[in-house]
PDB file of N, CA and C in Angstrom:
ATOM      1  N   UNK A   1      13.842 -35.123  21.993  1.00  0.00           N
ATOM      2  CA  UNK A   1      15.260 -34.858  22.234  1.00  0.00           C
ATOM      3  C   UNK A   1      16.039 -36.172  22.089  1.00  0.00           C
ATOM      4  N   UNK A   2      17.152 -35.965  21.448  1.00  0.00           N
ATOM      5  CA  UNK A   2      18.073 -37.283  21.190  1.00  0.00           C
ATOM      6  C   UNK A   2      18.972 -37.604  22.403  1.00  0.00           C
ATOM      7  N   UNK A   3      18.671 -38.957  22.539  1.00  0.00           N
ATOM      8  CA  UNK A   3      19.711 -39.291  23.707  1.00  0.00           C
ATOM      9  C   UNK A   3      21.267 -38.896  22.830  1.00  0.00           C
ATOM     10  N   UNK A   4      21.957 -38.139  23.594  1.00  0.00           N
ATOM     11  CA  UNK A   4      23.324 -37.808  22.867  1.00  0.00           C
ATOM     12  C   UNK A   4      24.245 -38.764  23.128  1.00  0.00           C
ATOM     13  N   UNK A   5      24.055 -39.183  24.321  1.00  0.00           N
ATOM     14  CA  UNK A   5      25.272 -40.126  25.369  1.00  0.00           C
ATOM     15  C   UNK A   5      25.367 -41.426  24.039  1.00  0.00           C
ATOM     16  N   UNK A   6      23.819 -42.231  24.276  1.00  0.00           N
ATOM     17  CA  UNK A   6      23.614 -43.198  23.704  1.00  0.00           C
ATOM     18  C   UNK A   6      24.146 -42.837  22.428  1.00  0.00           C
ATOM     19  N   UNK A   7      23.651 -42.160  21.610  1.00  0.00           N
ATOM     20  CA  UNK A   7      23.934 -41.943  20.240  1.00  0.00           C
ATOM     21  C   UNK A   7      25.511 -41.861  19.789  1.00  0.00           C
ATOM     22  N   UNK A   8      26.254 -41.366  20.524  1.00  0.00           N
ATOM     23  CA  UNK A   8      27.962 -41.240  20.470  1.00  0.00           C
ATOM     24  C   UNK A   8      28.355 -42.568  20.509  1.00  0.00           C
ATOM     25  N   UNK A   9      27.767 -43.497  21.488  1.00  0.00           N
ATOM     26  CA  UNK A   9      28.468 -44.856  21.748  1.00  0.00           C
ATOM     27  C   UNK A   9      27.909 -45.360  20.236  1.00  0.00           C
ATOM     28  N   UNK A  10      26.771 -45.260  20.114  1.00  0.00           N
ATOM     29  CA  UNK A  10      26.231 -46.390  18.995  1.00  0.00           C
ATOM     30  C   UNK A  10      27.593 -45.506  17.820  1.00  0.00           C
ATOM     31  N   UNK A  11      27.591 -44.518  17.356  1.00  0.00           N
ATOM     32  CA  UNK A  11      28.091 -43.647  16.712  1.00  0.00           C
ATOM     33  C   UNK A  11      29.468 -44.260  16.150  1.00  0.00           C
ATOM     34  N   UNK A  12      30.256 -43.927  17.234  1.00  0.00           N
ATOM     35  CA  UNK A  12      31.399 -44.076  17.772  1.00  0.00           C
ATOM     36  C   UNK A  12      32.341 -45.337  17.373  1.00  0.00           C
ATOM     37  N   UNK A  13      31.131 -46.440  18.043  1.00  0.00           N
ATOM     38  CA  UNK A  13      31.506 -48.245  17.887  1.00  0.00           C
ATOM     39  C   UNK A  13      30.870 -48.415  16.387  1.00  0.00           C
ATOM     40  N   UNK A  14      29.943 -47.884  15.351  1.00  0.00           N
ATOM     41  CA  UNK A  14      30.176 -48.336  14.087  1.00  0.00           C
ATOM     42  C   UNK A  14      31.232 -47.629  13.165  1.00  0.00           C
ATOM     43  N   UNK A  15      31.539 -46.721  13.712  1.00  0.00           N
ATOM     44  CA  UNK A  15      33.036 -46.277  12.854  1.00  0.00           C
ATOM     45  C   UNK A  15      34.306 -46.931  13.271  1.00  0.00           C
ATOM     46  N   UNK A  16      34.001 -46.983  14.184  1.00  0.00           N
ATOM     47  CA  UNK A  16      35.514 -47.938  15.118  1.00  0.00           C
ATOM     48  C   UNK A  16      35.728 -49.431  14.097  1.00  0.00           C
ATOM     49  N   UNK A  17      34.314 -50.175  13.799  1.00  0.00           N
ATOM     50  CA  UNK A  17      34.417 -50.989  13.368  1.00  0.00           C
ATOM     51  C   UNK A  17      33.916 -51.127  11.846  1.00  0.00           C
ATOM     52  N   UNK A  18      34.399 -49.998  11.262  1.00  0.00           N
ATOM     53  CA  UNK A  18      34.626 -49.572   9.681  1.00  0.00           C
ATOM     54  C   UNK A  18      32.879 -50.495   9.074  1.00  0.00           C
ATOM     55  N   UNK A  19      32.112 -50.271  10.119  1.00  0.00           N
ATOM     56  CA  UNK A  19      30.695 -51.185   9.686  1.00  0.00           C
ATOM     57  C   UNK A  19      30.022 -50.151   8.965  1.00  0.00           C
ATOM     58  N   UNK A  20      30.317 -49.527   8.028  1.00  0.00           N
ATOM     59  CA  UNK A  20      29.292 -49.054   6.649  1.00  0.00           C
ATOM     60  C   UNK A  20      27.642 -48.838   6.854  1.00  0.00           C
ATOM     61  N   UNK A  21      26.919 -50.003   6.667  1.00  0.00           N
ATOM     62  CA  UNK A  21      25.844 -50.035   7.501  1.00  0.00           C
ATOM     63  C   UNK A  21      25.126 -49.530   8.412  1.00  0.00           C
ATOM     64  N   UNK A  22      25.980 -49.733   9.696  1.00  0.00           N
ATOM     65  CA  UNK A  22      25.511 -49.096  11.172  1.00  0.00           C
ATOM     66  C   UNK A  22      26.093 -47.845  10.778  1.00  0.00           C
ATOM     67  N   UNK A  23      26.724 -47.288  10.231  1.00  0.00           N
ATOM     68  CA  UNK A  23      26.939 -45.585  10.144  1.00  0.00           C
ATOM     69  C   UNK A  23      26.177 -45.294   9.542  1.00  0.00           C
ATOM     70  N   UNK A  24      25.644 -45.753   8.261  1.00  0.00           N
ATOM     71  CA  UNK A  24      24.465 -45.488   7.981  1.00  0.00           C
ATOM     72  C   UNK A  24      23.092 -45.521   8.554  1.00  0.00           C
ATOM     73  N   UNK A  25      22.808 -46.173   9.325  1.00  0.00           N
ATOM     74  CA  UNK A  25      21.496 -46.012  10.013  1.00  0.00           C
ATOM     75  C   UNK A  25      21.374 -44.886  10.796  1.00  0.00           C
ATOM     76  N   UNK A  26      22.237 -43.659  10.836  1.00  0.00           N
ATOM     77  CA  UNK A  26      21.948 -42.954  12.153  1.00  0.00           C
ATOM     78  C   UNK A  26      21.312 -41.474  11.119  1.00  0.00           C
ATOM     79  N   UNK A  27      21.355 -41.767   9.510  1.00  0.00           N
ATOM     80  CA  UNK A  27      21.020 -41.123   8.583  1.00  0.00           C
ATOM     81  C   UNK A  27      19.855 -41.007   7.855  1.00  0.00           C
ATOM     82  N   UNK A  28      19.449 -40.101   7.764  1.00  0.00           N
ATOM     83  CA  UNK A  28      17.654 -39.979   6.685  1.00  0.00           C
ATOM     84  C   UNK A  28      18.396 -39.958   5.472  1.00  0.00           C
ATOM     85  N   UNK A  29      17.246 -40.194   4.520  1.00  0.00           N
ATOM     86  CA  UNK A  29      17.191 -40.537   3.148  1.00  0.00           C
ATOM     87  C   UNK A  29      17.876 -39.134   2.578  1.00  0.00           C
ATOM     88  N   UNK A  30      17.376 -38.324   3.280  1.00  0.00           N
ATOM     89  CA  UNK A  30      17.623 -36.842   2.766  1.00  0.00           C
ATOM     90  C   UNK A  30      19.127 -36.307   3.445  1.00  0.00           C
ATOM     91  N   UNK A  31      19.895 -36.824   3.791  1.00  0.00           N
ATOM     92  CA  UNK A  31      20.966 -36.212   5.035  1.00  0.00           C
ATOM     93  C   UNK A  31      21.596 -34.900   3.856  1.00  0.00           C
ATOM     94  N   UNK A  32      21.943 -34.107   4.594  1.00  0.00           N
ATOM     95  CA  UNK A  32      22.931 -33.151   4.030  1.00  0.00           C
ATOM     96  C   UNK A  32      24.012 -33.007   4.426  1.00  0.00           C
ATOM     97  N   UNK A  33      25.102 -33.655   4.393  1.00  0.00           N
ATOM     98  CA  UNK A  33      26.785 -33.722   5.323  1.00  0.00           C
ATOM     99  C   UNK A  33      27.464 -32.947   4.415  1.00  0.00           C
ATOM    100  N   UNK A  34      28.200 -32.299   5.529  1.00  0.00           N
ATOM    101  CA  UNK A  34      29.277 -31.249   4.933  1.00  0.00           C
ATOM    102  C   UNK A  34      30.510 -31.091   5.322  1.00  0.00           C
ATOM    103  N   UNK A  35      31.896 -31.309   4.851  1.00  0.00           N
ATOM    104  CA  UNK A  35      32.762 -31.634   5.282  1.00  0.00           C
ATOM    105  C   UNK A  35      33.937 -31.209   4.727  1.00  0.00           C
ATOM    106  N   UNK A  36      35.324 -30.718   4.911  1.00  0.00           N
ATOM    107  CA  UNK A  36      36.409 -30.124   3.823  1.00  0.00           C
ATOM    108  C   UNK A  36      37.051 -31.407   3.588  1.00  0.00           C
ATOM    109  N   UNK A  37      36.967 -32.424   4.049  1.00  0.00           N
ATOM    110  CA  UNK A  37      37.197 -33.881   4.045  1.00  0.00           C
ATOM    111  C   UNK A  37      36.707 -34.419   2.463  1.00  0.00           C
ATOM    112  N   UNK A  38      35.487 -34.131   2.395  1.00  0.00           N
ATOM    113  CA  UNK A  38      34.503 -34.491   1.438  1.00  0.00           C
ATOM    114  C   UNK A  38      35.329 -33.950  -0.090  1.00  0.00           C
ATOM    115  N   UNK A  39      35.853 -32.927   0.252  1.00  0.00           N
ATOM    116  CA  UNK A  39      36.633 -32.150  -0.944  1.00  0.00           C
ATOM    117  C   UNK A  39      37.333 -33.165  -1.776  1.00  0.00           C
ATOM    118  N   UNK A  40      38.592 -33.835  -0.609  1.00  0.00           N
ATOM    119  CA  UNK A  40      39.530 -34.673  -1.282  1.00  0.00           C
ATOM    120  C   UNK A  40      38.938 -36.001  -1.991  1.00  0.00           C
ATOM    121  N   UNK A  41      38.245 -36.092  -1.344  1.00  0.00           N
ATOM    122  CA  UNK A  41      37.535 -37.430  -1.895  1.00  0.00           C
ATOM    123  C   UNK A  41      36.155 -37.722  -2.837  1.00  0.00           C
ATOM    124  N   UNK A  42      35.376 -36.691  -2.974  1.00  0.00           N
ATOM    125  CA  UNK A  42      34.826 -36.247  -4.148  1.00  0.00           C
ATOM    126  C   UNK A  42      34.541 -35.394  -5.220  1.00  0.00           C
ATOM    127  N   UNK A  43      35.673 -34.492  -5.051  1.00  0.00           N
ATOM    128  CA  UNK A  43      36.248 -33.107  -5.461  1.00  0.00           C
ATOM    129  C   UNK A  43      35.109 -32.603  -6.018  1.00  0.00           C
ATOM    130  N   UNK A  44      33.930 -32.533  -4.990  1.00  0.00           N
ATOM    131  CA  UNK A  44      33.153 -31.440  -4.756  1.00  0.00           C
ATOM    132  C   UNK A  44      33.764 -30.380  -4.174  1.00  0.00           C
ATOM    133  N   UNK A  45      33.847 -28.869  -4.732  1.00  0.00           N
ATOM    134  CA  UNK A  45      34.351 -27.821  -3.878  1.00  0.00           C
ATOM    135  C   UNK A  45      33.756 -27.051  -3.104  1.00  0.00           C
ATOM    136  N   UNK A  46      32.196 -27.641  -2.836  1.00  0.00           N
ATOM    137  CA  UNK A  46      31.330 -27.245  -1.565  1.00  0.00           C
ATOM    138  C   UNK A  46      31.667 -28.231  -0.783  1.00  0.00           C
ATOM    139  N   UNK A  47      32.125 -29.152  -0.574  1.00  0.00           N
ATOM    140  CA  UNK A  47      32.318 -30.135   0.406  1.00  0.00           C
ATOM    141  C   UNK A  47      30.854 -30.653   0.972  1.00  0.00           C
ATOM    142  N   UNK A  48      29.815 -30.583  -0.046  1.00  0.00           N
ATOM    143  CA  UNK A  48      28.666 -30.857   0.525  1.00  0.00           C
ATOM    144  C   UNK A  48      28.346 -32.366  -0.049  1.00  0.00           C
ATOM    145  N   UNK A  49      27.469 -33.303   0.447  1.00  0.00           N
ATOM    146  CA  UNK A  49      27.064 -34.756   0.234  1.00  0.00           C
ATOM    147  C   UNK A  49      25.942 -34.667   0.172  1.00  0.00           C
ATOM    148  N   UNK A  50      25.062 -34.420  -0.564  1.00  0.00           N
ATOM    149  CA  UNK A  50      23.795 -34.587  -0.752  1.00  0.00           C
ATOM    150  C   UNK A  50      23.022 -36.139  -0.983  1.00  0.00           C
ATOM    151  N   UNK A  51      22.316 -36.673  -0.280  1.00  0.00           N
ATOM    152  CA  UNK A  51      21.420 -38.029  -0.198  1.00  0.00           C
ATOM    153  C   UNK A  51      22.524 -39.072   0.564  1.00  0.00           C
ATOM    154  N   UNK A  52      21.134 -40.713   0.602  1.00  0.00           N
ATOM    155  CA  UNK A  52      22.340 -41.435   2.001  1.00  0.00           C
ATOM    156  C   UNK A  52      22.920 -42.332   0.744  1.00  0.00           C
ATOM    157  N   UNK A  53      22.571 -42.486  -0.239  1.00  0.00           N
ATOM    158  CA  UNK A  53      23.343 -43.104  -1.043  1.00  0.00           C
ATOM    159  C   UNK A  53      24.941 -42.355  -1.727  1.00  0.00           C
ATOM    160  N   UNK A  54      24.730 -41.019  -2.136  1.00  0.00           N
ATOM    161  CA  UNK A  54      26.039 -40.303  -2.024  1.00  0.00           C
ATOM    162  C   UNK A  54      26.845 -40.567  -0.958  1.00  0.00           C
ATOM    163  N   UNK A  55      26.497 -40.310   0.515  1.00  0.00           N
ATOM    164  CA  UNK A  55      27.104 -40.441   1.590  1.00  0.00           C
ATOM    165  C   UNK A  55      27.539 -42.045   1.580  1.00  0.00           C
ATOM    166  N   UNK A  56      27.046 -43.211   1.321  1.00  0.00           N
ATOM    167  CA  UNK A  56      27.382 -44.331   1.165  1.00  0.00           C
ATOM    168  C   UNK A  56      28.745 -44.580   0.390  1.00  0.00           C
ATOM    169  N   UNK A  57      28.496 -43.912  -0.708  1.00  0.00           N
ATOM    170  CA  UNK A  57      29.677 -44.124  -2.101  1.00  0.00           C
ATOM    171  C   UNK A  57      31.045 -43.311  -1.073  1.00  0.00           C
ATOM    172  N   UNK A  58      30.445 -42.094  -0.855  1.00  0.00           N
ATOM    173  CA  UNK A  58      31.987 -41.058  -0.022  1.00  0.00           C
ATOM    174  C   UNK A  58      32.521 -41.797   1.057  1.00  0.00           C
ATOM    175  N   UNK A  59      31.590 -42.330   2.498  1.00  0.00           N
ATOM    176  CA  UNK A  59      32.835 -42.768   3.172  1.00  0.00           C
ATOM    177  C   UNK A  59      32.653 -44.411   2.822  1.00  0.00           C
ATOM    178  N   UNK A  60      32.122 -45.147   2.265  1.00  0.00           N
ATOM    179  CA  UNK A  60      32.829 -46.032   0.968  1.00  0.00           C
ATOM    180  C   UNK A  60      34.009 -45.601   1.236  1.00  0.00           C
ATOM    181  N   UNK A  61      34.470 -45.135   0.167  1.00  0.00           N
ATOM    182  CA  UNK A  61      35.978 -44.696  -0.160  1.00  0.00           C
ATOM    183  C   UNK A  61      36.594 -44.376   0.816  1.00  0.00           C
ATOM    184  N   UNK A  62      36.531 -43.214   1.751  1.00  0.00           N
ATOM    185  CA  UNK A  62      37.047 -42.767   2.761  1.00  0.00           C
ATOM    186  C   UNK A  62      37.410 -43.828   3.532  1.00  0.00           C
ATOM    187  N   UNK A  63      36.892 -44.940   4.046  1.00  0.00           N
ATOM    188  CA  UNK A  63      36.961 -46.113   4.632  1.00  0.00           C
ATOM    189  C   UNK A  63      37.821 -47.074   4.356  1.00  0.00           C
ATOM    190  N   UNK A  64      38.186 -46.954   2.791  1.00  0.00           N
ATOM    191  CA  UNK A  64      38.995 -47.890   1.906  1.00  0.00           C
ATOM    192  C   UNK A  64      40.217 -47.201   2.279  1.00  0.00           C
ATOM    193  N   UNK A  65      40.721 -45.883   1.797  1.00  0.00           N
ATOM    194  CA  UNK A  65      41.581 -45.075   1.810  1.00  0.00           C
ATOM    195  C   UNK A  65      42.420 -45.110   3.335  1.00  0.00           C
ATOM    196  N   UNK A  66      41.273 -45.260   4.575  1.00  0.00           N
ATOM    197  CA  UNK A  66      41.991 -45.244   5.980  1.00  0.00           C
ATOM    198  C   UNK A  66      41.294 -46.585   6.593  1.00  0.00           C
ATOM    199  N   UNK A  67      42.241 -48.013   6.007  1.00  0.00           N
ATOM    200  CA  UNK A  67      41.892 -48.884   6.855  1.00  0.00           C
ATOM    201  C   UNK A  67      41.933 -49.035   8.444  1.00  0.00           C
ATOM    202  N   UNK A  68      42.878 -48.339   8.595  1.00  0.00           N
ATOM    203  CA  UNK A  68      43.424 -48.040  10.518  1.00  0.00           C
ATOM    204  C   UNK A  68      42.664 -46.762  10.731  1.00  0.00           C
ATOM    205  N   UNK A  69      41.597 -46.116  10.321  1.00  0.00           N
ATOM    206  CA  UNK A  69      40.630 -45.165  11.143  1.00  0.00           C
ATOM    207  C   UNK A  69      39.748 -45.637  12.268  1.00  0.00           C
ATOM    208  N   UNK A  70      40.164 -44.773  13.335  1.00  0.00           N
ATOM    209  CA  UNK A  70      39.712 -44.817  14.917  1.00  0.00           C
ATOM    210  C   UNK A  70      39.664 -43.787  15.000  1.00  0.00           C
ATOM    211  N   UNK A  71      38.292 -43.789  16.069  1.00  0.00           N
ATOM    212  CA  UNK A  71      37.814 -42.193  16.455  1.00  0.00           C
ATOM    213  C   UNK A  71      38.014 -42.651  17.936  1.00  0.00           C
ATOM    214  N   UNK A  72      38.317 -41.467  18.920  1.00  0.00           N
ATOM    215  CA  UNK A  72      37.771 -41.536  20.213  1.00  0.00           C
ATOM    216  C   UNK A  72      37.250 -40.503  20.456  1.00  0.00           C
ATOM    217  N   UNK A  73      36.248 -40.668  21.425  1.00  0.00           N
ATOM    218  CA  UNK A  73      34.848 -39.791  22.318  1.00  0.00           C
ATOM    219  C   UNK A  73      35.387 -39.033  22.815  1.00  0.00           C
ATOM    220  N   UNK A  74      35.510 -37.832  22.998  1.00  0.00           N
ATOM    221  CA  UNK A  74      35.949 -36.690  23.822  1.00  0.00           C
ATOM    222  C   UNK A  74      35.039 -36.429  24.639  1.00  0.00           C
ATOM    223  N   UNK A  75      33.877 -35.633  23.948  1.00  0.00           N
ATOM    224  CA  UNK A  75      32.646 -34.872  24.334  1.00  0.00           C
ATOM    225  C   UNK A  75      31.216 -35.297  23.829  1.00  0.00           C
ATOM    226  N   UNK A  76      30.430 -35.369  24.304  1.00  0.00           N
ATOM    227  CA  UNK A  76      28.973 -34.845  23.900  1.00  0.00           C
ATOM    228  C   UNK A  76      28.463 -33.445  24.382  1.00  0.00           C
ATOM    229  N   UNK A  77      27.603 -32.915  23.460  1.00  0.00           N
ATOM    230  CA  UNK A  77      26.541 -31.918  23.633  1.00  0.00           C
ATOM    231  C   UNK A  77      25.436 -32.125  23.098  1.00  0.00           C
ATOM    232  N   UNK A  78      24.735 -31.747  23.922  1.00  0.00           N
ATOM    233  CA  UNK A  78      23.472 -32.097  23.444  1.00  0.00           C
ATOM    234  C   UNK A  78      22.272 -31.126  23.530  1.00  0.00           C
ATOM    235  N   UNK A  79      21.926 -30.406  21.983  1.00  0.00           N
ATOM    236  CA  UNK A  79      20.851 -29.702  21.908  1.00  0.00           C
ATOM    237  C   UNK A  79      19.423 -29.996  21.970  1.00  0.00           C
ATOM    238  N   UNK A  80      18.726 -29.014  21.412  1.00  0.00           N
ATOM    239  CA  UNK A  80      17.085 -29.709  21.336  1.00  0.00           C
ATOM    240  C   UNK A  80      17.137 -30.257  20.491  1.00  0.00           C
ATOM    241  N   UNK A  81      17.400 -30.601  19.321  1.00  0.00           N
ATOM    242  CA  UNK A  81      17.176 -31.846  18.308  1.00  0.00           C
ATOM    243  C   UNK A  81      18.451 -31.850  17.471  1.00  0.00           C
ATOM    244  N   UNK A  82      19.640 -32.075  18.202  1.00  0.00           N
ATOM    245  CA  UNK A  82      20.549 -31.756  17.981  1.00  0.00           C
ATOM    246  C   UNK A  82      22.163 -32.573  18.394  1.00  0.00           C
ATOM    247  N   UNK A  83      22.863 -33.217  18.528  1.00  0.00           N
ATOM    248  CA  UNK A  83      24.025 -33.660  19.017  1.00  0.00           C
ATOM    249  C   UNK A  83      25.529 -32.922  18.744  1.00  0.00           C
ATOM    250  N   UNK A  84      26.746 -32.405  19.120  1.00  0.00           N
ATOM    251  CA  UNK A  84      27.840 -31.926  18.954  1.00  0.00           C
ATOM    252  C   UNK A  84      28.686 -33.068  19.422  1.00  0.00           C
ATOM    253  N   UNK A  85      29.605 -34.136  18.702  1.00  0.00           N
ATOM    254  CA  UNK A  85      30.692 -34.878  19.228  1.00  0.00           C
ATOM    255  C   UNK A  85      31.749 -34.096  19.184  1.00  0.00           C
ATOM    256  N   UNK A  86      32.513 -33.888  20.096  1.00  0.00           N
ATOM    257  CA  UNK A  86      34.106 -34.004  19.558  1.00  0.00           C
ATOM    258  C   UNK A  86      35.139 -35.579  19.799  1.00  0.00           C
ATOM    259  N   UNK A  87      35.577 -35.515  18.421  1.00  0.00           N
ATOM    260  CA  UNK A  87      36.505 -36.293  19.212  1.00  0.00           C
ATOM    261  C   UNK A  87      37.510 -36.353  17.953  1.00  0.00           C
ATOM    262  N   UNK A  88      38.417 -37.409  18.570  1.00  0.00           N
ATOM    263  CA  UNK A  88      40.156 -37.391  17.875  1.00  0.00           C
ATOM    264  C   UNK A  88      40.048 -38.530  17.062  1.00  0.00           C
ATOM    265  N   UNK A  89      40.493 -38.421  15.603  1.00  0.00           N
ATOM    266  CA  UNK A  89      40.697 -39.017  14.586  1.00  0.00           C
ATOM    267  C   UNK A  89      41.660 -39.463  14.434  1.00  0.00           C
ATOM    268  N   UNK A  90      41.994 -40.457  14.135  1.00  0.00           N
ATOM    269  CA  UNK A  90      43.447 -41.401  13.944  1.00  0.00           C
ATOM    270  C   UNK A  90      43.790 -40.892  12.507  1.00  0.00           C
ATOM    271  N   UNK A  91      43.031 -40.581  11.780  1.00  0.00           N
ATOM    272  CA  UNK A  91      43.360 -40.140  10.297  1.00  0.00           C
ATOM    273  C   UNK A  91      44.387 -39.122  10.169  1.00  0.00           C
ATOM    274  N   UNK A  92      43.673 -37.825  10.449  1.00  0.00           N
ATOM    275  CA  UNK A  92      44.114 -36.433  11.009  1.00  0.00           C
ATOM    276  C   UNK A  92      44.892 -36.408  11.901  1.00  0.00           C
ATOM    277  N   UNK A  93      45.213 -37.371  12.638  1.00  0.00           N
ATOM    278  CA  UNK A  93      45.587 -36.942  14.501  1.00  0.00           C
ATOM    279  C   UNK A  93      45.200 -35.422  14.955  1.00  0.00           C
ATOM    280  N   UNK A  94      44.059 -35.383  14.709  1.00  0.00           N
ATOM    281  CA  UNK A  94      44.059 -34.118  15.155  1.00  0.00           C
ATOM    282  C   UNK A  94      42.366 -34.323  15.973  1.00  0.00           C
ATOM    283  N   UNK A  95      41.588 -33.207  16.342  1.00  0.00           N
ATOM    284  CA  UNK A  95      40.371 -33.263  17.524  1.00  0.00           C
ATOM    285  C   UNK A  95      38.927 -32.542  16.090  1.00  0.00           C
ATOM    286  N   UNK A  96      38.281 -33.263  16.050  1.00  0.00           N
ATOM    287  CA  UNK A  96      37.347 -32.801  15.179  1.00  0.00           C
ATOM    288  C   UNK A  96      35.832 -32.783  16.045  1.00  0.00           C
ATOM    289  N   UNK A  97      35.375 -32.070  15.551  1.00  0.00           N
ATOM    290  CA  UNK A  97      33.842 -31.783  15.565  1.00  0.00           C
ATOM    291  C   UNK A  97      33.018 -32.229  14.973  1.00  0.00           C
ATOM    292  N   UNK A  98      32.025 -32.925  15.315  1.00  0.00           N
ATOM    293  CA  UNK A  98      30.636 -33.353  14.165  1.00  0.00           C
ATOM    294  C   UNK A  98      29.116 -32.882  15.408  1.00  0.00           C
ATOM    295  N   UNK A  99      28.535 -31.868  14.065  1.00  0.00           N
ATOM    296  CA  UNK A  99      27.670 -31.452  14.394  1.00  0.00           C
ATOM    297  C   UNK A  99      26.416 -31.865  13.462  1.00  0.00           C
ATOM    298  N   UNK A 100      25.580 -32.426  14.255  1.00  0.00           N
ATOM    299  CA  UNK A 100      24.204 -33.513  13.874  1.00  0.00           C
ATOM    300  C   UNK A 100      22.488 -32.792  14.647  1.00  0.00           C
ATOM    301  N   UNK A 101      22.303 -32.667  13.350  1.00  0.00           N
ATOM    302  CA  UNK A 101      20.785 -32.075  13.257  1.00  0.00           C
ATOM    303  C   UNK A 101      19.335 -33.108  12.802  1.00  0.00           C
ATOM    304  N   UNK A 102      19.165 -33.691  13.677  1.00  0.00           N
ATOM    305  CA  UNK A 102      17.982 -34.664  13.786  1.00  0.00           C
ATOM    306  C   UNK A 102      16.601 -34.274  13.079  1.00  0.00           C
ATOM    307  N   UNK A 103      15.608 -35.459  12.572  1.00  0.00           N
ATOM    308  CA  UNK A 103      14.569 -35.148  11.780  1.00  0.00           C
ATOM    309  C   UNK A 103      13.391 -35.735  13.384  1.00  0.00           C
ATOM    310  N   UNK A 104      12.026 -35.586  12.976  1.00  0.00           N
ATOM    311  CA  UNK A 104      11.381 -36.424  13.872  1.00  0.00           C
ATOM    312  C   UNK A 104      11.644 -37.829  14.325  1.00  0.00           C
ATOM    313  N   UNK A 105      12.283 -38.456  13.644  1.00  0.00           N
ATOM    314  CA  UNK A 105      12.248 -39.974  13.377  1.00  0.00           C
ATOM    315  C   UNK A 105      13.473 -40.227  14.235  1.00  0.00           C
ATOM    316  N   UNK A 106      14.059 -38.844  14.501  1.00  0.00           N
ATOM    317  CA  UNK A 106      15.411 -39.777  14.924  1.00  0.00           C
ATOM    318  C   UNK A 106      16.610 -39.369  13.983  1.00  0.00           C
ATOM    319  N   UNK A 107      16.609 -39.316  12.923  1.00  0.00           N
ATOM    320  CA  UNK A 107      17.461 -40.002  12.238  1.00  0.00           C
ATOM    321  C   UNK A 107      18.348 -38.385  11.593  1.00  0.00           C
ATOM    322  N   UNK A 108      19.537 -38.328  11.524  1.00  0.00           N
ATOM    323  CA  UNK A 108      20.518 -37.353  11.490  1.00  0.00           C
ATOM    324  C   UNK A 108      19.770 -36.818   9.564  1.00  0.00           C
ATOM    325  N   UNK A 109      19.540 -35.420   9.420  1.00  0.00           N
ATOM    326  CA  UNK A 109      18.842 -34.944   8.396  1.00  0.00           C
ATOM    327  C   UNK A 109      20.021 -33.714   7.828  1.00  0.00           C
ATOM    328  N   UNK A 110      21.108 -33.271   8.538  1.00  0.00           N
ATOM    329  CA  UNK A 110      22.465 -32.338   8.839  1.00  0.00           C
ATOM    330  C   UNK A 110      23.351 -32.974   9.355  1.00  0.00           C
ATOM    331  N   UNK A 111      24.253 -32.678   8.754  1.00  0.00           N
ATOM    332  CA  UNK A 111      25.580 -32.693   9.796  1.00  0.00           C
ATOM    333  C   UNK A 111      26.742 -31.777   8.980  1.00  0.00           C
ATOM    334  N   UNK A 112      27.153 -31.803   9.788  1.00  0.00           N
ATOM    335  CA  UNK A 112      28.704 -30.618   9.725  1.00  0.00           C
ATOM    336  C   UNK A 112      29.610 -31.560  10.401  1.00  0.00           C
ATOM    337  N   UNK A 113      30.846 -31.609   9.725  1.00  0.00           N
ATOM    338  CA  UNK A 113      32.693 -31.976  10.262  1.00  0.00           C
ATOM    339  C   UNK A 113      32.978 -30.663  10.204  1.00  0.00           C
ATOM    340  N   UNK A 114      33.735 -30.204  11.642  1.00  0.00           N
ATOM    341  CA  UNK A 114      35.260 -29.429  11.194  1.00  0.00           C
ATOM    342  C   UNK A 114      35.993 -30.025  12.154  1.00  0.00           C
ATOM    343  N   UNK A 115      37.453 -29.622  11.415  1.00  0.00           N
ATOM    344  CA  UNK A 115      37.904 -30.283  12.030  1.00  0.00           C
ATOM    345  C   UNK A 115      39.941 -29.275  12.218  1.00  0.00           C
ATOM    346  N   UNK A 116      40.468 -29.557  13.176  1.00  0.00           N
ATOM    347  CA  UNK A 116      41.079 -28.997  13.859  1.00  0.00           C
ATOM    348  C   UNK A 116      41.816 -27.876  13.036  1.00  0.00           C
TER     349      UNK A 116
END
């Protein structure tokens, strides 16, 4: 079971600090992210990100596009191999969801954005 608490802070503080990298580590080789976000910015019309190097190139950009992006922590949930954040986007101003589906290792293998 994933510490959720822990995982939001680590989460949380590498997006806060647009660190590329540390958002990446919380990802397997294989991640599958899915997002209507993903649309505008790789005009995929599944909004799906397949591998961590795709996901690298997307919020790449996304990152470039919103130099002043800040998230804050609302919520955790926490499933059996599983995490639910909510929290509020400076982008959107609005309250989004990210839902994270863990491999053995730890390392996020799913995820889902929706968002308000």
């Amino acid at each position: 079971m994933v510490d959720g608490e822990a995982f939001a802070a680590a989460w949380i503080a590498a997006w806060n600090q647009h660190d590329l990298a540390a958002i990446l580590s919380h990802y397997g080789e294989d991640i599958v992210f899915v997002s209507p976000a993903a649309v505008r910015i790789t005009g995929e019309a599944s909004g799906r990100v397949v591998g961590k190097g795709a996901l690298a190139a997307y919020w790449g950009e996304a990152l470039r596009r919103a130099p002043d992006l800040s998230f804050t922590l609302r919520s955790v949930l926490t499933g059996v191999d599983s995490v639910a954040l909510r929290y509020h986007s400076s982008r959107t101003n609005a309250e989004v969801v990210e839902v994270l589906r863990f491999g053995p290792d730890g390392l996020a293998v799913e995820a889902a954005a929706y968002y308000e």
